[in-house]
C-alpha atoms as a PDB file:
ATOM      1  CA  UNK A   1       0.000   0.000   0.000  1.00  0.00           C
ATOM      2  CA  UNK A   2       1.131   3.616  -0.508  1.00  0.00           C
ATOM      3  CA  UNK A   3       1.863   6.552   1.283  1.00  0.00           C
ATOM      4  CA  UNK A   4      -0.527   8.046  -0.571  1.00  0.00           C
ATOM      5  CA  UNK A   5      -3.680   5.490   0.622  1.00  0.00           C
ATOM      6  CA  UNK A   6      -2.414   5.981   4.205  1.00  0.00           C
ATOM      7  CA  UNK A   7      -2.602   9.433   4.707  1.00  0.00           C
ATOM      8  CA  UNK A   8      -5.973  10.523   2.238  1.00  0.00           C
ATOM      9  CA  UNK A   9      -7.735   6.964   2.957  1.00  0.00           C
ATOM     10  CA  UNK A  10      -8.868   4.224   0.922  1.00  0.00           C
ATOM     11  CA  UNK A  11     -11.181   6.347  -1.078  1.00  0.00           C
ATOM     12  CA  UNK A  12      -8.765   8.624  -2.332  1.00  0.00           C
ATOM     13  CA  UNK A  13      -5.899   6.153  -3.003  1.00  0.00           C
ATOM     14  CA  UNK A  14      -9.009   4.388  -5.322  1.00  0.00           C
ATOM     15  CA  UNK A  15     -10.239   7.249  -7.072  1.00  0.00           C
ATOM     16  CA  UNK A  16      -6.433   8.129  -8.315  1.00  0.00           C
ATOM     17  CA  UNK A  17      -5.382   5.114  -9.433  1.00  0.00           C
ATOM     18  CA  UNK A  18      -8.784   5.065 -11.723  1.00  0.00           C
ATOM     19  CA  UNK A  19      -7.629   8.251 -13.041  1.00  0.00           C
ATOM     20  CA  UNK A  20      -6.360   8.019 -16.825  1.00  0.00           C
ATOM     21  CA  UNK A  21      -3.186   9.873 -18.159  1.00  0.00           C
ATOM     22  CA  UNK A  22      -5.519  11.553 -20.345  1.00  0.00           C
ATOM     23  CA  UNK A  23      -5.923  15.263 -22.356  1.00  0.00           C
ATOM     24  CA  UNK A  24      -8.806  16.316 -24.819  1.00  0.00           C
ATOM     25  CA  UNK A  25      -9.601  14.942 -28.238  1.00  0.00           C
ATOM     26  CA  UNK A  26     -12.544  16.088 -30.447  1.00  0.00           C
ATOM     27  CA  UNK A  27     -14.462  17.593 -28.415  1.00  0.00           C
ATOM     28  CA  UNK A  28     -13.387  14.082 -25.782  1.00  0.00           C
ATOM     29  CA  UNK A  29     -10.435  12.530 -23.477  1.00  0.00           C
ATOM     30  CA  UNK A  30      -7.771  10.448 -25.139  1.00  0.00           C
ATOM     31  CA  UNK A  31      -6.797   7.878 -22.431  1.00  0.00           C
ATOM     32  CA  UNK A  32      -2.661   8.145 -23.338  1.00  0.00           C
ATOM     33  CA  UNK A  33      -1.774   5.647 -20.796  1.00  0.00           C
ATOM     34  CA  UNK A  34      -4.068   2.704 -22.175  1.00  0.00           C
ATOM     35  CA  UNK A  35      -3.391   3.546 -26.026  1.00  0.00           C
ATOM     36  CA  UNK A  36       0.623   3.644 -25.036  1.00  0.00           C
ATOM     37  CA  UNK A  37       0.111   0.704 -22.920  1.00  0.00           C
ATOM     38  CA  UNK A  38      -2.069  -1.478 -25.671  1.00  0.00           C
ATOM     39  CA  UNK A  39       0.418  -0.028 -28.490  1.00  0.00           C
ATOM     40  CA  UNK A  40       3.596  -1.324 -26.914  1.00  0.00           C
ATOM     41  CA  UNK A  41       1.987  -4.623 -26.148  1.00  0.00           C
ATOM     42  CA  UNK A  42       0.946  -5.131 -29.747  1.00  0.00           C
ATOM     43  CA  UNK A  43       4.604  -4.655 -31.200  1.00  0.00           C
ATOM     44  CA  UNK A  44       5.857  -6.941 -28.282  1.00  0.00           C
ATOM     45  CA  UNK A  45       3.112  -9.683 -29.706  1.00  0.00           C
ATOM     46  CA  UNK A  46       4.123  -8.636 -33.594  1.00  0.00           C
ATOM     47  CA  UNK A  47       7.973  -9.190 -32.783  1.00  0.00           C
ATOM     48  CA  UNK A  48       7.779 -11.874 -30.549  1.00  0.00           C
ATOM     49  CA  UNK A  49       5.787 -14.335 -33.036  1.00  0.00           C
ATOM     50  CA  UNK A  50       7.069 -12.541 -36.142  1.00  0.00           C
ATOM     51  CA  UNK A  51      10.821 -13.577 -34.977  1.00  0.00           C
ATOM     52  CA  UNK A  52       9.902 -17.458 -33.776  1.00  0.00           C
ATOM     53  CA  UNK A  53       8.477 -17.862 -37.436  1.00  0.00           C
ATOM     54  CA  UNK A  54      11.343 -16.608 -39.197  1.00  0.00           C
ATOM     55  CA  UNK A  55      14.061 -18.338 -36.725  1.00  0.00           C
ATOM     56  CA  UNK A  56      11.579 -21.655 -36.966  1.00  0.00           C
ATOM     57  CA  UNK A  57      12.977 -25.058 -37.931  1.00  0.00           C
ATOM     58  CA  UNK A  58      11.338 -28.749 -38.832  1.00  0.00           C
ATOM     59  CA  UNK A  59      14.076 -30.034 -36.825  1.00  0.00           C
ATOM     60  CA  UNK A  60      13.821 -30.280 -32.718  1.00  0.00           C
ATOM     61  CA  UNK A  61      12.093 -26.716 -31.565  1.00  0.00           C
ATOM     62  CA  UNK A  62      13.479 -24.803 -29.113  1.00  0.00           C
ATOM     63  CA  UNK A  63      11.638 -23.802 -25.880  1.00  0.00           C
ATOM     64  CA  UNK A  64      10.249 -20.602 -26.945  1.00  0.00           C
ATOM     65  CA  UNK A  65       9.449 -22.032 -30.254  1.00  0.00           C
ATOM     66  CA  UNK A  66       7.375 -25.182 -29.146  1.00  0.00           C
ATOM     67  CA  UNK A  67       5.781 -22.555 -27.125  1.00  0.00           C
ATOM     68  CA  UNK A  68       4.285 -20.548 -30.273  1.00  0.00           C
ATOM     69  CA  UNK A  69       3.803 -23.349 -32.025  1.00  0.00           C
ATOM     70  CA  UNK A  70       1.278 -24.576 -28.882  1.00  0.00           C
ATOM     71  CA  UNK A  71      -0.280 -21.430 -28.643  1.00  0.00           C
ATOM     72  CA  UNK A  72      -0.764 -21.699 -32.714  1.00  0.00           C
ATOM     73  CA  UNK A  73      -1.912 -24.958 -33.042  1.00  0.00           C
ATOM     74  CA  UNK A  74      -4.651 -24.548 -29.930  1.00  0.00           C
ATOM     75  CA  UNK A  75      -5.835 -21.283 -31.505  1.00  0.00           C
ATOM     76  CA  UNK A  76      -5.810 -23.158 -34.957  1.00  0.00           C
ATOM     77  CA  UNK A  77      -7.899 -25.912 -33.078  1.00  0.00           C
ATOM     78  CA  UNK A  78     -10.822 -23.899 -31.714  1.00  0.00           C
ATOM     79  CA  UNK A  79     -10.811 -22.069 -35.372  1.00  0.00           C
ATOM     80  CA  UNK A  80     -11.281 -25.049 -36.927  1.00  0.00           C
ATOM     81  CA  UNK A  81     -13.727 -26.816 -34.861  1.00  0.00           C
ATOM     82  CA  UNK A  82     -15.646 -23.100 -34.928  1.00  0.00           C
ATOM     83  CA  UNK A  83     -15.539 -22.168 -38.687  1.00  0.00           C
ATOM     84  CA  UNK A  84     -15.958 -24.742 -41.784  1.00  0.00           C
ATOM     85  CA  UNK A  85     -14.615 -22.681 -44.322  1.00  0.00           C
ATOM     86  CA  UNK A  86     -11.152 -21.137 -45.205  1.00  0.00           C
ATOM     87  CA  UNK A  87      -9.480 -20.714 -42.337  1.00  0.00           C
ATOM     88  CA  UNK A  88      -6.292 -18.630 -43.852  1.00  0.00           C
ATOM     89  CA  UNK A  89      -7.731 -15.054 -42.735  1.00  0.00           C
ATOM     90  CA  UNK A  90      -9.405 -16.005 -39.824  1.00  0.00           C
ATOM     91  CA  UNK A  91      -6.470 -18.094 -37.355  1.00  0.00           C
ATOM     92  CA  UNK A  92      -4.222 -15.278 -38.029  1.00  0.00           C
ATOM     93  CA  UNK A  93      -7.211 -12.500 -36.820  1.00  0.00           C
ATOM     94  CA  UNK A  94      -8.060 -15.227 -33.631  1.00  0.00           C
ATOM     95  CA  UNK A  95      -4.062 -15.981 -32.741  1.00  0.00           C
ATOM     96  CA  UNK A  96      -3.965 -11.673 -33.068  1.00  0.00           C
ATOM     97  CA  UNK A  97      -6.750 -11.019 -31.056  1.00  0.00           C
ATOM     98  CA  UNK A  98      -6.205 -13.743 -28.042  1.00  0.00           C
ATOM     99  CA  UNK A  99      -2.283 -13.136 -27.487  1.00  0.00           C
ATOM    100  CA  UNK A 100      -2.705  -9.463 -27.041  1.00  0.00           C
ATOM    101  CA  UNK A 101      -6.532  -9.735 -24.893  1.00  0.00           C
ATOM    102  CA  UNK A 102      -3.904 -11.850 -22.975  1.00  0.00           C
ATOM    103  CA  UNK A 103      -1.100  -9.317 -22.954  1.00  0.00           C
ATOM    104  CA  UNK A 104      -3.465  -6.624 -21.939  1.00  0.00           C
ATOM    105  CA  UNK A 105      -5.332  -8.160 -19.540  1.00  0.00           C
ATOM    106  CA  UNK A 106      -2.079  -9.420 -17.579  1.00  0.00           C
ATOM    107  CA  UNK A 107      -1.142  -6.092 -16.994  1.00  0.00           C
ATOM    108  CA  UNK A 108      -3.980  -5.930 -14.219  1.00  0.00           C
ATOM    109  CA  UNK A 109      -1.278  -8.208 -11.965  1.00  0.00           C
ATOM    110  CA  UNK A 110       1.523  -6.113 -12.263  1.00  0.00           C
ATOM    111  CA  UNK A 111       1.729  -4.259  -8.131  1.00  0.00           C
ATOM    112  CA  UNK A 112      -0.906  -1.410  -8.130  1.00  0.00           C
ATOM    113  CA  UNK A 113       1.872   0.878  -6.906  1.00  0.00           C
ATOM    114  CA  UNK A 114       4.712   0.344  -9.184  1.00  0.00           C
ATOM    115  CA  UNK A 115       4.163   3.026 -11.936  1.00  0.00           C
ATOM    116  CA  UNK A 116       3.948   5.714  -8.984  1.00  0.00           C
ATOM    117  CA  UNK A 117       6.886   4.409  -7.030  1.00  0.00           C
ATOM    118  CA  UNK A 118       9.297   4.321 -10.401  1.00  0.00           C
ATOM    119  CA  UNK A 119       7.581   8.157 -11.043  1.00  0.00           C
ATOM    120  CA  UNK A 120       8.510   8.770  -7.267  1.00  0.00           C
ATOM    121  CA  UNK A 121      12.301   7.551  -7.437  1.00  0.00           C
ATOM    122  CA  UNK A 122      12.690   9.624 -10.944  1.00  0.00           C
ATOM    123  CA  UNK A 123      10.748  13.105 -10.372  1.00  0.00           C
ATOM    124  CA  UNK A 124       9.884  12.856  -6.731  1.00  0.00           C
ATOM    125  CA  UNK A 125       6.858  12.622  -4.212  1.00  0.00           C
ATOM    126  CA  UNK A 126       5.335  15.616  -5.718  1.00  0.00           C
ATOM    127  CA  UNK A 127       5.494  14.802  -9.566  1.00  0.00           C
ATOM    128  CA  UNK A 128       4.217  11.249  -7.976  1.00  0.00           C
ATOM    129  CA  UNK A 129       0.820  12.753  -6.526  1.00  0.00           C
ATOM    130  CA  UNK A 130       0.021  14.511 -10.020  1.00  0.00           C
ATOM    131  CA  UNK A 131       0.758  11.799 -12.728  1.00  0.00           C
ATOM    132  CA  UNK A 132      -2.086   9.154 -13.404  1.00  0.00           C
ATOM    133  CA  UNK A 133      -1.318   6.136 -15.095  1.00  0.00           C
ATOM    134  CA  UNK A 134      -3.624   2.659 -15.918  1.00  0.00           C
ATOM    135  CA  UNK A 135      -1.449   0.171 -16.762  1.00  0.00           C
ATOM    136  CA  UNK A 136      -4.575  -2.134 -18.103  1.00  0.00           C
ATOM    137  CA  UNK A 137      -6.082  -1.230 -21.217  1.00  0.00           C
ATOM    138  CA  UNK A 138      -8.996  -3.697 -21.554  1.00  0.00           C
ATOM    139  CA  UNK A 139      -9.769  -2.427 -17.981  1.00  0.00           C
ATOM    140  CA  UNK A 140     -10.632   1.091 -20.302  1.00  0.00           C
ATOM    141  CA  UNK A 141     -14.099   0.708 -21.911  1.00  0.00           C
ATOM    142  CA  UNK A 142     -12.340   2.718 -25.259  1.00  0.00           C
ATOM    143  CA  UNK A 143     -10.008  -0.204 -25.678  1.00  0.00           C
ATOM    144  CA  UNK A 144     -12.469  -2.813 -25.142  1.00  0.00           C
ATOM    145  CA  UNK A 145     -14.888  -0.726 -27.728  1.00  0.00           C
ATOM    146  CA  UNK A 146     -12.052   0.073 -29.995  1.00  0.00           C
ATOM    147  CA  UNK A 147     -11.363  -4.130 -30.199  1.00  0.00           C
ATOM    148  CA  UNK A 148     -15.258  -4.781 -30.811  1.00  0.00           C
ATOM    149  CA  UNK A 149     -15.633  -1.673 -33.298  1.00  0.00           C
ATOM    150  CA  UNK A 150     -12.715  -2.815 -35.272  1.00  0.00           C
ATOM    151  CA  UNK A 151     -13.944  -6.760 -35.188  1.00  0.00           C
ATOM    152  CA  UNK A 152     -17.812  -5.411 -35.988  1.00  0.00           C
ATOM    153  CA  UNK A 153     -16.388  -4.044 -39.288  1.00  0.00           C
ATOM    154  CA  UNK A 154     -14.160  -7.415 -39.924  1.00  0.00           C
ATOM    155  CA  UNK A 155     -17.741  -9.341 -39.939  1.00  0.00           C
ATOM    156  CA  UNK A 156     -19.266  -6.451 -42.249  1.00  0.00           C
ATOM    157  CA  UNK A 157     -16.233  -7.391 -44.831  1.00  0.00           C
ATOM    158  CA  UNK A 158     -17.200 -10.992 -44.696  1.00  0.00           C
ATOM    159  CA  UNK A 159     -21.067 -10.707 -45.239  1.00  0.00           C
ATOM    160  CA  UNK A 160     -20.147  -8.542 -47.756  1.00  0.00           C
ATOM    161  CA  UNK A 161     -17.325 -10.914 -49.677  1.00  0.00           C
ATOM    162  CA  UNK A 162     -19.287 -14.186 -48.840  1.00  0.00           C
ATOM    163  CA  UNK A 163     -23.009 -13.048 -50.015  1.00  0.00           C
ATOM    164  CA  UNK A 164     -22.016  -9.568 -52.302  1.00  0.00           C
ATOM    165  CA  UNK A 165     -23.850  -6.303 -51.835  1.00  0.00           C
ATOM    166  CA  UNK A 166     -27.428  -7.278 -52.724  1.00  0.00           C
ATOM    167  CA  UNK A 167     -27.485 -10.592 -51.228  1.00  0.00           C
ATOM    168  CA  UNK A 168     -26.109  -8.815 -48.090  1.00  0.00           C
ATOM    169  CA  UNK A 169     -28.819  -5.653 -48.317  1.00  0.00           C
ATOM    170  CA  UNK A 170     -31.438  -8.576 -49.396  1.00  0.00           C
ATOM    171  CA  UNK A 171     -30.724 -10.621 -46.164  1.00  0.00           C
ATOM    172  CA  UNK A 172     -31.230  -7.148 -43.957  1.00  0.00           C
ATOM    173  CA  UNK A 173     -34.320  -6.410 -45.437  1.00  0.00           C
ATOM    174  CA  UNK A 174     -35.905 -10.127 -46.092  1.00  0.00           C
ATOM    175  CA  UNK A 175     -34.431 -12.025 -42.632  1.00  0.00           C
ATOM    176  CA  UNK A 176     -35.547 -13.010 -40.435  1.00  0.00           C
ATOM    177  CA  UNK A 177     -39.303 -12.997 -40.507  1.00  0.00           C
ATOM    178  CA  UNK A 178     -39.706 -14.287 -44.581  1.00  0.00           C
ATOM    179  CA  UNK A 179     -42.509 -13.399 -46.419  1.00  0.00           C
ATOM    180  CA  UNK A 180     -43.862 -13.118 -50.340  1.00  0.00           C
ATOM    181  CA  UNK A 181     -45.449 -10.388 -52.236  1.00  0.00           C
ATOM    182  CA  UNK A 182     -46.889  -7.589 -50.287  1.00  0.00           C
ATOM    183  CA  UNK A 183     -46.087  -8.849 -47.215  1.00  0.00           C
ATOM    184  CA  UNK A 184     -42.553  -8.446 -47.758  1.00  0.00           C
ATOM    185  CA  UNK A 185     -42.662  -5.129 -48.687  1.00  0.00           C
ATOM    186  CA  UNK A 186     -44.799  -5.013 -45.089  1.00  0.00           C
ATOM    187  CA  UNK A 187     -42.116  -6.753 -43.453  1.00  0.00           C
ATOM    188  CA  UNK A 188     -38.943  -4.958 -44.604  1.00  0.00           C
ATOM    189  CA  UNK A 189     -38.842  -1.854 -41.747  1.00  0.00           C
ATOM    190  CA  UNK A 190     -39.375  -4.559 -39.442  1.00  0.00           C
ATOM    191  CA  UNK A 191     -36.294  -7.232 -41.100  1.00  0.00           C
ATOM    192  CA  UNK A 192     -34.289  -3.926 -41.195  1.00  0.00           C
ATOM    193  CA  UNK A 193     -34.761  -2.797 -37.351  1.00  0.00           C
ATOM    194  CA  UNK A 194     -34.141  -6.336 -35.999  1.00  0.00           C
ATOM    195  CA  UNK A 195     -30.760  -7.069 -37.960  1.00  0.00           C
ATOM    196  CA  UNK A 196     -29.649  -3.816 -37.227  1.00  0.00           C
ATOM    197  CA  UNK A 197     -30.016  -3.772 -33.317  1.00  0.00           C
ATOM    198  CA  UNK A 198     -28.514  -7.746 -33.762  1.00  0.00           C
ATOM    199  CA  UNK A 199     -25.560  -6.262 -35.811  1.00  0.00           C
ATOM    200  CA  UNK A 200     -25.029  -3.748 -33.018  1.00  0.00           C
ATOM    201  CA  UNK A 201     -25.266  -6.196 -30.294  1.00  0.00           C
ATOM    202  CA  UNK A 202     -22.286  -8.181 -31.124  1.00  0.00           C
ATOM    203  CA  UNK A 203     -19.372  -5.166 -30.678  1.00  0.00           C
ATOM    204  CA  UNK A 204     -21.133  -3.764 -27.629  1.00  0.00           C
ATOM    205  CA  UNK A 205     -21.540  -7.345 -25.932  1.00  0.00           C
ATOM    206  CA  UNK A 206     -18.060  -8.022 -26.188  1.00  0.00           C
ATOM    207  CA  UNK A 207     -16.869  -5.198 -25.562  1.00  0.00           C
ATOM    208  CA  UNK A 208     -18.737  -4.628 -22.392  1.00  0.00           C
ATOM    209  CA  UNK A 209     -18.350  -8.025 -21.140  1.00  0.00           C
ATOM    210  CA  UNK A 210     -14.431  -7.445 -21.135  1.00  0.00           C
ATOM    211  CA  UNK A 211     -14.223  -4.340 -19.959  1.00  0.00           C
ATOM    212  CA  UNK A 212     -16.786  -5.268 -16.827  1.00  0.00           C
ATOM    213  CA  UNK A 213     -14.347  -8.296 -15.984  1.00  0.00           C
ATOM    214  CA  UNK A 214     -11.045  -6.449 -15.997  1.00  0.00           C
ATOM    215  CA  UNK A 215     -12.575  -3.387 -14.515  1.00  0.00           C
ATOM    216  CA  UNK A 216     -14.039  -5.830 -11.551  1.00  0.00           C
ATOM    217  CA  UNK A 217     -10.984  -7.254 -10.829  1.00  0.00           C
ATOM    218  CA  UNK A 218      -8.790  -3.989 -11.213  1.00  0.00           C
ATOM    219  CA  UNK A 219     -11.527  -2.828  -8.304  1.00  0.00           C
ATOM    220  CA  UNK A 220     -10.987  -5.753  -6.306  1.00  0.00           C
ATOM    221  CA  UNK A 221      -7.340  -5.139  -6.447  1.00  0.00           C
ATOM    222  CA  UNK A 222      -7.302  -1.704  -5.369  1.00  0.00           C
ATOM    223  CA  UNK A 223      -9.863  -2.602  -1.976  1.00  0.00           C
ATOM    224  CA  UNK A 224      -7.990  -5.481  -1.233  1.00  0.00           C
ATOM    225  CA  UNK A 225      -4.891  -3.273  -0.953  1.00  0.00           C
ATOM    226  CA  UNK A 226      -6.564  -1.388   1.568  1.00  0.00           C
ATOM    227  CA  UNK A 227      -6.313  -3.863   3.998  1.00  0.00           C
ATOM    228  CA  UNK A 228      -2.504  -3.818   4.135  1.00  0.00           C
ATOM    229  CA  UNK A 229      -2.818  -0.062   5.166  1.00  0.00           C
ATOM    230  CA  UNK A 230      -2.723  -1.010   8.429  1.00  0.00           C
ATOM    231  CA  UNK A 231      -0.086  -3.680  10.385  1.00  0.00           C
ATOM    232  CA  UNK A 232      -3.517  -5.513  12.015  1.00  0.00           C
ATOM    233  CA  UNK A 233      -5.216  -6.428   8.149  1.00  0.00           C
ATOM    234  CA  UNK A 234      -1.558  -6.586   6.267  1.00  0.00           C
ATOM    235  CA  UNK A 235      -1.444 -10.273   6.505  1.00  0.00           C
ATOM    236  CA  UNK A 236      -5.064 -10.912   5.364  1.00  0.00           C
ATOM    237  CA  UNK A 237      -4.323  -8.436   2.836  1.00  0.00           C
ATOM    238  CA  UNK A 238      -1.431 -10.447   1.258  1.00  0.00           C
ATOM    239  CA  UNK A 239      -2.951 -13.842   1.666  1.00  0.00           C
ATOM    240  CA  UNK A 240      -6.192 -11.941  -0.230  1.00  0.00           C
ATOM    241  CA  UNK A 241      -4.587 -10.726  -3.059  1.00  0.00           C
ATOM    242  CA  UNK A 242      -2.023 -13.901  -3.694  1.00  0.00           C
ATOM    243  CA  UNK A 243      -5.708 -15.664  -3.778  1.00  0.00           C
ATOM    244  CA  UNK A 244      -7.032 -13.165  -5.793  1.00  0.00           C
ATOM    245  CA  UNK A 245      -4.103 -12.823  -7.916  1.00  0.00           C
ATOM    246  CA  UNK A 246      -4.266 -16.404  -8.584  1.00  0.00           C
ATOM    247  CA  UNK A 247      -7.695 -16.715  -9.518  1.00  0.00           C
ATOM    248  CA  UNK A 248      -7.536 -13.627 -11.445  1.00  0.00           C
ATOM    249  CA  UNK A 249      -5.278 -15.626 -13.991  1.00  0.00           C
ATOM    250  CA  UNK A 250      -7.822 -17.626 -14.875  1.00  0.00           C
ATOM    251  CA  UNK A 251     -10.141 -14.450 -15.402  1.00  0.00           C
ATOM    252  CA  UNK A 252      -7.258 -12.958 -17.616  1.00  0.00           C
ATOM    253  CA  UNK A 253      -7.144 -16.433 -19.907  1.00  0.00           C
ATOM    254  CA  UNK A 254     -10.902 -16.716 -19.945  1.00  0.00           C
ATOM    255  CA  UNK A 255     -12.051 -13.137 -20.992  1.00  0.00           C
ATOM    256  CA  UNK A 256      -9.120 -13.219 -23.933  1.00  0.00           C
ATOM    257  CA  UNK A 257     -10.589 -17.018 -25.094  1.00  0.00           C
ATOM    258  CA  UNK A 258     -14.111 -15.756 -25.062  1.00  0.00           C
ATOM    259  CA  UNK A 259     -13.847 -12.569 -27.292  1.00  0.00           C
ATOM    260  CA  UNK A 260     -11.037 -14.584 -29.533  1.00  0.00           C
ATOM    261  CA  UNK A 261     -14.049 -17.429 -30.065  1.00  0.00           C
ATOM    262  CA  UNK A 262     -17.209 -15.210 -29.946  1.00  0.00           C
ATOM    263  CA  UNK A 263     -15.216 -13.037 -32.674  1.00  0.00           C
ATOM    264  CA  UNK A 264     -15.034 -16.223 -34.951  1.00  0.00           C
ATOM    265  CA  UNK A 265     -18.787 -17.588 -34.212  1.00  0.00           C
ATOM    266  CA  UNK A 266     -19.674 -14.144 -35.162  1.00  0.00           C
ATOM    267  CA  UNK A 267     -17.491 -14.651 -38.322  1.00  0.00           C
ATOM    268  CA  UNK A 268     -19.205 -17.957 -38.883  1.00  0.00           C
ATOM    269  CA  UNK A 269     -22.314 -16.171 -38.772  1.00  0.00           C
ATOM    270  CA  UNK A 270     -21.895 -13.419 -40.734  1.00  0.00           C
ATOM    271  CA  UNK A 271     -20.342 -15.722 -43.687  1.00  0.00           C
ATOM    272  CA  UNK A 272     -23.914 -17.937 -43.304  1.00  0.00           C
ATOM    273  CA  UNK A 273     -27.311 -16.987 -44.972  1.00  0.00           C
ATOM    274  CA  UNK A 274     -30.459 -16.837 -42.849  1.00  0.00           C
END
C-alpha cells in the first residue's frame, strides 16, 4: 500500500489510481496511458511471433518455439472446430486477437503501486501525486470498444465478400421474418430494425463483457490493498490478493478465449445466410 492510501484513505488512493493519463480529443479525453500501454503490447506480440516464425525449424524446436507453435496450433484448433470454411484469414485475426486480450489483460497483476513508485524515485513525491497512469487497457471501456468496433467491421467485410452487396442488403431487409409479395414489402422496416439492433449487439456485448471483468478485478485489487494499510489487516491483505491474484489468472485467460471465439462464431455467422 502507498503513502498516498495511508494518509488521504482508501477512497482517495481508489479514485487516483482510476484516473487516466488523459488530455482532450474532439471535443473528448484520449486515455494516453491505455493507447501507449495497448500499443507497446501489440509490437511486443508482432515481434515476438514474427521472430519465432522466421528463426523456426522442422528439426527439434526450441523452448520458446514449441511454445508458439502450442499457442498456434490450440488457436488453430478452436478455429477449426468453430468455422468450416477457409481458415487462412481467420487463425491469423483469432491468434492476433487472443495473445494481445492476454497481454493486456495481464497487466492488471503487475503491483498497483509500481508506476507511482518508479515516477517517485525519478521526479519525486510531488510529480508522484500529479501523474495518473492505468497500466490495463482492456480495464478502459475505449479499448475494449475500440477491439469490438474494429472486429464489428471485420464481420461487415465478410457478409459482404461471402453473399455480395445485394445478397447482403437482401438478407437485412428479407431475414428473419420471410414473407412473399406484399407482405414483404410489409415486413422490410421490421427485417431492417431487428438485424440492425442484432448487428449492433455483437461489438457492444463483447466489448462490455471485457471491460466489466477487468474493470471488476482492477476494483478488487485496489480494496484489497486497503487492507494492508494497516499492520492488524496486512497479513489478510497479502494472503487476499495472492488468492485473488491467482484466480484472477484464470479471469485474464478466460475473458481473452471468449472474445477470440465469440469473434469467430460471429465470423461464422456473418459468412452464413439466414
Amino acid at each position: 500500500m502507498s503513502e498516498s492510501s495511508s494518509a488521504g484513505g482508501l477512497t482517495e488512493y481508489i479514485q487516483h489510481h482510476l484516473t487516466h493519463n488523459a488530455g482532450p480529443a474532439l471535443g473528448g479525453q484520449f486515455n494516453f496511458d491505455s493507447w501507449a500501454v495497448a500499443l507497446a503490447l501489440g509490437l511486443v506480440f508482432v515481434l515476438w511471433f514474427g521472430l519465432a516464425a522466421r528463426k523456426a525449424t522442422p528439426g527439434v524446436p526450441s523452448k520458446g518455439q514449441a511454445f508458439v507453435e502450442l499457442v498456434v496450433e490450440f488457436v488453430d484448433g478452436q478455429v477449426r472446430d468453430t468455422f468450416h470454411g477457409d481458415r487462412r484469414s481467420v487463425t491469423p485475426l483469432a491468434l492476433t486477437i487472443f495473445m494481445w486480450v492476454v497481454f493486456m489483460n495481464t497487466m492488471d497483476l503487475i503491483p498497483l503501486d509500481l508506476p507511482g513508485l518508479l515516477i517517485k524515485l525519478v521526479g519525486g513525491e510531488a510529480a508522484a501525486h500529479h501523474t495518473y497512469f492505468r497500466a490495463v487497457p482492456t480495464a478502459d471501456l475505449n479499448t475494449t470498444l475500440g477491439l469490438s468496433v474494429s472486429v464489428f467491421f471485420i464481420l461487415i467485410g465478410h457478409a459482404w465478400s461471402a453473399k455480395g452487396g445485394m445478397g447482403f442488403g437482401k438478407e437485412l431487409l428479407t431475414a428473419p421474418f420471410h414473407a412473399h409479395g406484399f407482405m414483404s414489402i410489409v415486413l422490410a422496416p421490421v427485417n431492417l430494425v431487428m438485424n440492425i439492433i442484432e448487428w449492433l449487439v455483437k461489438p457492444i456485448s463483447l466489448a462490455m463483457r471485457l471491460f466489466g471483468n477487468m474493470y471488476g478485478g482492477e476494483l478488487v485489487f485496489m480494496l484489497i490493498a486497503g487492507l494492508m494499510a494497516g499492520w492488524v489487516t496486512f497479513l489478510p491483505g497479502v494472503i487476499a490478493n495472492a488468492a485473488w491474484g491467482i484466480f484472477h489468472i484464470l479471469i485474464i485467460l478466460l475473458q481473452a478465449f471468449i472474445f477470440m471465439i465469440l469473434t469467430v462464431v460471429y465470423i461464422a455467422g456473418a459468412r452464413e445466410s439466414h
